[in-house]
C-alpha atoms as a PDB file:
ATOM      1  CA  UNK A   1      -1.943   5.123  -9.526  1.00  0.00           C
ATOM      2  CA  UNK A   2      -5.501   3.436 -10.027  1.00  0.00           C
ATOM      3  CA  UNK A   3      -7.249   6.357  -8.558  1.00  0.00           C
ATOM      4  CA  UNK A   4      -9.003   7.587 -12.145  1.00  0.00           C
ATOM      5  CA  UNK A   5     -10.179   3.632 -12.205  1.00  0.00           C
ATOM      6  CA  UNK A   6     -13.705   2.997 -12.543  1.00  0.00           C
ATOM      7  CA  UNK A   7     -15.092  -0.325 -11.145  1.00  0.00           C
ATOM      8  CA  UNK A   8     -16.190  -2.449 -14.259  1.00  0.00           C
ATOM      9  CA  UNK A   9     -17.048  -6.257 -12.475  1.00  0.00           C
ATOM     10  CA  UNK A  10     -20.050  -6.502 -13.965  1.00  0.00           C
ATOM     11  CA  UNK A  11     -18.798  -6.133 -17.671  1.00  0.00           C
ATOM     12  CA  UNK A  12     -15.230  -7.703 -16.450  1.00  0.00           C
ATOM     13  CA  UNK A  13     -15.161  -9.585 -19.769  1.00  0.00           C
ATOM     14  CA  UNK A  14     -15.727  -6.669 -22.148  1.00  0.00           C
ATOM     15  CA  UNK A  15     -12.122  -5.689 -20.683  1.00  0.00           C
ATOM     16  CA  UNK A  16     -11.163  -8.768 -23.086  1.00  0.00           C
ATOM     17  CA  UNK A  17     -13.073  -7.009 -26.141  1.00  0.00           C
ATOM     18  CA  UNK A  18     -13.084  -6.381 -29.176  1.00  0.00           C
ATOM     19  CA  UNK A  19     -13.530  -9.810 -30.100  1.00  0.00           C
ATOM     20  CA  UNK A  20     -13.265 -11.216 -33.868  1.00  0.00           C
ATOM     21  CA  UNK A  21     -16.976 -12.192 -34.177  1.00  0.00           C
ATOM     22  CA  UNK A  22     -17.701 -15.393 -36.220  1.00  0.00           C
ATOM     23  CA  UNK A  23     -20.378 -17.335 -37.239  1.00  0.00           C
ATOM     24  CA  UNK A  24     -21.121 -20.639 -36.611  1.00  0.00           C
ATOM     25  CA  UNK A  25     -22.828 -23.567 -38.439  1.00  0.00           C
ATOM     26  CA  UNK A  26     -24.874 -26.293 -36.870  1.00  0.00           C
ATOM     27  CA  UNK A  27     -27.479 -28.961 -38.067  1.00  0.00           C
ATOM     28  CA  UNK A  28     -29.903 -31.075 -37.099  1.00  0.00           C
ATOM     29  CA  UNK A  29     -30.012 -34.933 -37.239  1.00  0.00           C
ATOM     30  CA  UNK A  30     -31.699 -34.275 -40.477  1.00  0.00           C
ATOM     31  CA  UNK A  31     -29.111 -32.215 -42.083  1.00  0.00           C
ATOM     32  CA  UNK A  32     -31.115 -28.856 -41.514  1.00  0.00           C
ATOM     33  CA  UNK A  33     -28.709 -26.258 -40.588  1.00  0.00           C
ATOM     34  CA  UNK A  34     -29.094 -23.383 -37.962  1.00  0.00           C
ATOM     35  CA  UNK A  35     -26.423 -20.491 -37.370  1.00  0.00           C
ATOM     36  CA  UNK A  36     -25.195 -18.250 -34.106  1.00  0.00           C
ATOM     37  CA  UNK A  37     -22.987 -15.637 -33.736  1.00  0.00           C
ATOM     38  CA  UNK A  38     -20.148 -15.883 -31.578  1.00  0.00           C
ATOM     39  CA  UNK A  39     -17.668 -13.581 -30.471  1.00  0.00           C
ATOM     40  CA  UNK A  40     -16.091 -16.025 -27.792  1.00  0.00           C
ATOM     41  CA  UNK A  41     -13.965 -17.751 -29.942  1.00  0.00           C
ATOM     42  CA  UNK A  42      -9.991 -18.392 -29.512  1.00  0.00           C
ATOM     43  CA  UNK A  43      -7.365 -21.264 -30.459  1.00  0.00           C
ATOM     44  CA  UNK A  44      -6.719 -23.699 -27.806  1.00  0.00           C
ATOM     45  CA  UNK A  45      -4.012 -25.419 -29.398  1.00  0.00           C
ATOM     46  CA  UNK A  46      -1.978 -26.483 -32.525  1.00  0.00           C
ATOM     47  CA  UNK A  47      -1.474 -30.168 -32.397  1.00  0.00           C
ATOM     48  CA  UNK A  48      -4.077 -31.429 -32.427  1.00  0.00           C
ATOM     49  CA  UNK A  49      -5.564 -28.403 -33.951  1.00  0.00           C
ATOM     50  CA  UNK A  50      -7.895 -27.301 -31.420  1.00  0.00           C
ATOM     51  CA  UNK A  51     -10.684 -24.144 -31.183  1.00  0.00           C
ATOM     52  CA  UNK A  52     -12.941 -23.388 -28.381  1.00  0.00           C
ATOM     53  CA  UNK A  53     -16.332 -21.432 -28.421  1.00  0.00           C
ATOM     54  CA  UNK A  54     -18.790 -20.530 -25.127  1.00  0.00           C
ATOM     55  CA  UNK A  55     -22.055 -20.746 -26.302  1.00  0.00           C
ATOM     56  CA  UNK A  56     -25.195 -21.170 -23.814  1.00  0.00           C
ATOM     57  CA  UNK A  57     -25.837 -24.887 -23.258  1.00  0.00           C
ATOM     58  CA  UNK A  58     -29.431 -23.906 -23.177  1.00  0.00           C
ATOM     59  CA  UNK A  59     -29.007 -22.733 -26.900  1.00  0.00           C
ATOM     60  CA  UNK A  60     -29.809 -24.451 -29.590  1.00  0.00           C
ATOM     61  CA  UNK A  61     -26.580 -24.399 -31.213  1.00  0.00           C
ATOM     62  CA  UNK A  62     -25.262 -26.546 -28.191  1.00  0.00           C
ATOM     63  CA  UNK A  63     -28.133 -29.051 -28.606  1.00  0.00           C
ATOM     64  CA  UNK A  64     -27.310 -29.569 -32.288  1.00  0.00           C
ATOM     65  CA  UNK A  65     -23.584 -29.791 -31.492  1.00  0.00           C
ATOM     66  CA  UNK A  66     -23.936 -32.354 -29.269  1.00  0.00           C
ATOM     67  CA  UNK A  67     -26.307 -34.597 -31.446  1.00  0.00           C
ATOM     68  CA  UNK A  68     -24.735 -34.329 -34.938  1.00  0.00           C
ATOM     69  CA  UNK A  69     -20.461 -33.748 -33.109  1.00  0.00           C
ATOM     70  CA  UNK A  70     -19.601 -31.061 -35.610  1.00  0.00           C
ATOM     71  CA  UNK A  71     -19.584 -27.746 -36.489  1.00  0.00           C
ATOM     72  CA  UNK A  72     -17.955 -24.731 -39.027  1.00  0.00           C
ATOM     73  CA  UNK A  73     -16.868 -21.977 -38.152  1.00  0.00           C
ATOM     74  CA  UNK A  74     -17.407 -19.003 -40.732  1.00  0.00           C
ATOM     75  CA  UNK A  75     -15.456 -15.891 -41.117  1.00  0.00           C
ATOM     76  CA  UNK A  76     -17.360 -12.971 -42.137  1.00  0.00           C
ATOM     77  CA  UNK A  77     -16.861  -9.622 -43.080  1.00  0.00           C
ATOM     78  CA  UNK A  78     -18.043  -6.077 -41.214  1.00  0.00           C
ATOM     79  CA  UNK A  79     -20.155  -5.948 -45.058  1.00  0.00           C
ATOM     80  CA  UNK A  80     -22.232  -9.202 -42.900  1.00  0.00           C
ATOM     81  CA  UNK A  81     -23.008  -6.502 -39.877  1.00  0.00           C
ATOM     82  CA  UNK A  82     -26.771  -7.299 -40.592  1.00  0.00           C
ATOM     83  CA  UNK A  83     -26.151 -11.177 -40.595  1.00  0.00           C
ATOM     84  CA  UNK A  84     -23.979 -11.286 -37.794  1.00  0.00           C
ATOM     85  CA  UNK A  85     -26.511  -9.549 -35.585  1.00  0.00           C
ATOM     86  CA  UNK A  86     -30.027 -11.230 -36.892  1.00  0.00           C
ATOM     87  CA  UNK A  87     -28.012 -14.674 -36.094  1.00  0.00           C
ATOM     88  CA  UNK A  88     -26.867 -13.762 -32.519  1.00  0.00           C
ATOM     89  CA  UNK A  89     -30.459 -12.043 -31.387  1.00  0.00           C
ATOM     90  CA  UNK A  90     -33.077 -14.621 -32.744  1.00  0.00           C
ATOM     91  CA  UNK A  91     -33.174 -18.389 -31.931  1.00  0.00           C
ATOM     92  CA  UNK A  92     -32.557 -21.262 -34.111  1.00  0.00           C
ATOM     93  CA  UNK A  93     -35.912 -23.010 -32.270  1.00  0.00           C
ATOM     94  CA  UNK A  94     -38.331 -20.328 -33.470  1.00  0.00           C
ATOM     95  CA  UNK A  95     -36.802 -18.875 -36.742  1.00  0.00           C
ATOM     96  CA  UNK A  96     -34.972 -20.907 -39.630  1.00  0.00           C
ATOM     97  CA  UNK A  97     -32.769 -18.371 -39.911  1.00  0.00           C
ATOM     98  CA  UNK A  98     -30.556 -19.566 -43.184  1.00  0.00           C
ATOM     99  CA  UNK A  99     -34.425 -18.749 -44.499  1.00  0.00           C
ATOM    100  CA  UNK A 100     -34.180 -15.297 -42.997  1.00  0.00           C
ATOM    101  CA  UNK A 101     -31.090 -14.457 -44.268  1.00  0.00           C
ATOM    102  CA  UNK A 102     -31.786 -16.044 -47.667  1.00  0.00           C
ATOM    103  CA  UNK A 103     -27.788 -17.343 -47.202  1.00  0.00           C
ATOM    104  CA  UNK A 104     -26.590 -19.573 -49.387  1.00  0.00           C
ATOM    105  CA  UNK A 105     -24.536 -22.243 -47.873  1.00  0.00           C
ATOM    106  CA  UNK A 106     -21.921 -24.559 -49.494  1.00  0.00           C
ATOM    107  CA  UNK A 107     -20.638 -28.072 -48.862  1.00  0.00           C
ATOM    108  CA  UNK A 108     -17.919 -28.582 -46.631  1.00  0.00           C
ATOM    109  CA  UNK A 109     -14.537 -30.326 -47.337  1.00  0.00           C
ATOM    110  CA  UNK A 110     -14.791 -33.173 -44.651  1.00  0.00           C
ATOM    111  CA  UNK A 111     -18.020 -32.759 -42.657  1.00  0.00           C
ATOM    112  CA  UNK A 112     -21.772 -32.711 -43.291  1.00  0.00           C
ATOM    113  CA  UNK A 113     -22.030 -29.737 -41.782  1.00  0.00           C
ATOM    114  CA  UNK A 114     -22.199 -26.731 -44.362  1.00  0.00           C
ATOM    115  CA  UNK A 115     -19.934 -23.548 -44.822  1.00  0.00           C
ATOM    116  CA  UNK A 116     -21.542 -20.011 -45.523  1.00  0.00           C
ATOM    117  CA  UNK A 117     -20.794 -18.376 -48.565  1.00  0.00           C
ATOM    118  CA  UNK A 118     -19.484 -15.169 -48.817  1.00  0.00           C
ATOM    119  CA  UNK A 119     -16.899 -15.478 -46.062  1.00  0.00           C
ATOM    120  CA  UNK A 120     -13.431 -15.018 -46.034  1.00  0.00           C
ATOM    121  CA  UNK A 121     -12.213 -17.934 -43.993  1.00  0.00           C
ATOM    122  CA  UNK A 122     -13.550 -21.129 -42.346  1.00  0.00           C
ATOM    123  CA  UNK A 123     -12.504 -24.062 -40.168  1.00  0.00           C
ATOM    124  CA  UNK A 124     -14.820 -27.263 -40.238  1.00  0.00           C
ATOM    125  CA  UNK A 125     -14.881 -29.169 -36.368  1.00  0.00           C
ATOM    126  CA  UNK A 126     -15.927 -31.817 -34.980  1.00  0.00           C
ATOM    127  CA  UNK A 127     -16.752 -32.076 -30.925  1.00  0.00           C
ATOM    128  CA  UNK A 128     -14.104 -32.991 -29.039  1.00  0.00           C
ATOM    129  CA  UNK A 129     -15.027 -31.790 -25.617  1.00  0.00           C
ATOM    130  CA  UNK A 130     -17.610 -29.916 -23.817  1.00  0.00           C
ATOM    131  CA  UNK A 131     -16.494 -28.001 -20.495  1.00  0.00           C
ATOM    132  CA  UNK A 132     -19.040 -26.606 -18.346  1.00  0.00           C
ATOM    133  CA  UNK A 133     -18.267 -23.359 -17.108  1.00  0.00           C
ATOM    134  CA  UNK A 134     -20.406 -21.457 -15.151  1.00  0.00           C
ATOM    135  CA  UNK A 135     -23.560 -20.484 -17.155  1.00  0.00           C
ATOM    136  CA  UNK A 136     -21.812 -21.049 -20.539  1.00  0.00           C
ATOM    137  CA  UNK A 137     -20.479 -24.209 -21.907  1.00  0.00           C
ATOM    138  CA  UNK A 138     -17.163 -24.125 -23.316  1.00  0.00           C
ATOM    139  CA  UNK A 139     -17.437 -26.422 -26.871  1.00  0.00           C
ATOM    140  CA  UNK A 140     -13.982 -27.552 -27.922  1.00  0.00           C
ATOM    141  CA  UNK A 141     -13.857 -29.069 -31.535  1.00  0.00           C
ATOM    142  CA  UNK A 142     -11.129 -30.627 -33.579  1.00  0.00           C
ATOM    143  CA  UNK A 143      -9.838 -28.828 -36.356  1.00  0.00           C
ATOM    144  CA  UNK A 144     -10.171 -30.897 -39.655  1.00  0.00           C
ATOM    145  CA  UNK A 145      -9.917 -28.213 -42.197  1.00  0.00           C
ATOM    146  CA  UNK A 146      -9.461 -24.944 -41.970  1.00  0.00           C
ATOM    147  CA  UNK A 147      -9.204 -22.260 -45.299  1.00  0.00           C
ATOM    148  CA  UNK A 148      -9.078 -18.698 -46.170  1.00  0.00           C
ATOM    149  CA  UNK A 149      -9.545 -16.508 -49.554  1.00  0.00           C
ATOM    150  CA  UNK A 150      -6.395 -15.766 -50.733  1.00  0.00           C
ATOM    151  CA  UNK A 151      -6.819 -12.281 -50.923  1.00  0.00           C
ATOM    152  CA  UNK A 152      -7.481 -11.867 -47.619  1.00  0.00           C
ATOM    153  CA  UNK A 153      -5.344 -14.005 -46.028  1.00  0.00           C
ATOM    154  CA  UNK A 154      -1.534 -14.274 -46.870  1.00  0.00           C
ATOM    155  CA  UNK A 155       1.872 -14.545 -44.989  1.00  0.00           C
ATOM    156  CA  UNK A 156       0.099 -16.329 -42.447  1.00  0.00           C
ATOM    157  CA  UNK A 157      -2.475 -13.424 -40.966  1.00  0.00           C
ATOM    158  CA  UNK A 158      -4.943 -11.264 -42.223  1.00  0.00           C
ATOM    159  CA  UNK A 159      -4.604  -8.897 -44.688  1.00  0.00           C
ATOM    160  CA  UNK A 160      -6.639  -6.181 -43.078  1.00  0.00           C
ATOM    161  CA  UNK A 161      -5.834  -4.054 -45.636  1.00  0.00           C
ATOM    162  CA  UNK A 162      -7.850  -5.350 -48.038  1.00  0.00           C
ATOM    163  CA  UNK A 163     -10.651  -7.160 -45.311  1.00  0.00           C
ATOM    164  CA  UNK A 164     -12.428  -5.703 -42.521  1.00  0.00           C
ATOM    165  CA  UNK A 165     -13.104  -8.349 -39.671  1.00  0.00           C
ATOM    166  CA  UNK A 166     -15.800  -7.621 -37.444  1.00  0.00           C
ATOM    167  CA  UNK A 167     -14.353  -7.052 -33.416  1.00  0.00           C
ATOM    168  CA  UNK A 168     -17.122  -7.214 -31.217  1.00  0.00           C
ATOM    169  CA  UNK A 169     -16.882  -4.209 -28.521  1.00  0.00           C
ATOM    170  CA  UNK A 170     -20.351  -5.669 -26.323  1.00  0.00           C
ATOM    171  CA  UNK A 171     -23.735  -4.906 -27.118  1.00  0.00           C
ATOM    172  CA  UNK A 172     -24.536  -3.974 -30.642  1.00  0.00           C
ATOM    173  CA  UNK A 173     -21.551  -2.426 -31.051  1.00  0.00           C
ATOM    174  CA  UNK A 174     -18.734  -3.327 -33.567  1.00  0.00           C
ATOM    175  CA  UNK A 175     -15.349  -2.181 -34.898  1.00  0.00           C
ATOM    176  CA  UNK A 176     -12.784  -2.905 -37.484  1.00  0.00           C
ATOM    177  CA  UNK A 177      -8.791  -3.351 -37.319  1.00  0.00           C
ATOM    178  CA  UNK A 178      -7.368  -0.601 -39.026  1.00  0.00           C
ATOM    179  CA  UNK A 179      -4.017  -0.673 -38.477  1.00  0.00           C
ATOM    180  CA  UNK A 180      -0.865  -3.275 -38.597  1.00  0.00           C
ATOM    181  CA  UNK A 181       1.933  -2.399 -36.136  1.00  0.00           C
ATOM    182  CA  UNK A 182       5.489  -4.539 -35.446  1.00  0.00           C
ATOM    183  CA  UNK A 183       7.587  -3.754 -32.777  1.00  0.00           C
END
């Protein structure tokens, strides 16, 4: 019976939450880099290694993406709460907010695009599709190196006993995984 069902169409997607949340990197044609939160995130396939994030095309994450075809994606901790929120509420156009943040960022492996440091894991793209779907834009990118700290990843997973990943629930509202369970 569906009877105690509540009708939830306008937050439909939040059904799909929590959500890891992670950051991602972008710059400009001149190298300056600009970074957005993103909790729609997911693997679209292993070979070719591809990811997929739906970011506004009005954002300026998408505009930078499209110029400069790359992008890292940065694995924080629930310790980054603040910098996971100041990145997803301000934009890129008005505030530099690396500045903000006073974040340190680090070369990448194989793109020009930076990495964030003080994550636990990171995967450096570059554009290999755009989808348009409805008002978001679905950015698929090419996985050409992806890495974790070895404490916090092992045996091929997270080791959420010793990191706490941030799930988006919606809003301004966040949890942690807290248990693992095998069937």
């Amino acid at each position: 019976m569906i009877s105690n069902f509540i009708n939830v169409e306008d937050d439909f997607y939040k059904l799909l939450h929590p959500k890891l949340t992670v950051l991602v990197v972008s710059i400009d044609e001149n190298g300056k880099p600009n970074i957005m939160t993103c909790a729609w995130n997911m693997p679209v396939s292993e070979e070719p290694p591809l990811i997929a994030i739906a970011i506004s095309p009005e954002s300026y994450t998408h505009e930078l993406i499209l110029k400069t075809r790359e992008f890292t994606i940065n694995i924080p901790t629930i310790d980054m709460l603040k910098i996971i929120w100041t990145a997803g509420t301000r934009s890129g156009r008005k505030t530099d907010k690396i500045k903000l943040l006073n974040l340190k960022l680090i070369k990448s492996k194989t793109i020009k695009t930076p990495i964030i440091n003080g994550c636990i894991g990171y995967l450096e793209c570059k554009l290999n599709k755009v989808i348009e779907a409805g008002e978001t834009s679905i950015i698929i990118g090419e996985v050409l190196a992806a890495y974790a700290d070895k404490n916090a990843f092992k045996y091929g997973r997270w080791n959420i006993n010793k990191v706490k990943l941030p799930l988006h629930l919606g809003s301004k509202y966040f949890t942690i995984p807290t248990q693992i369970k095998t069937p």
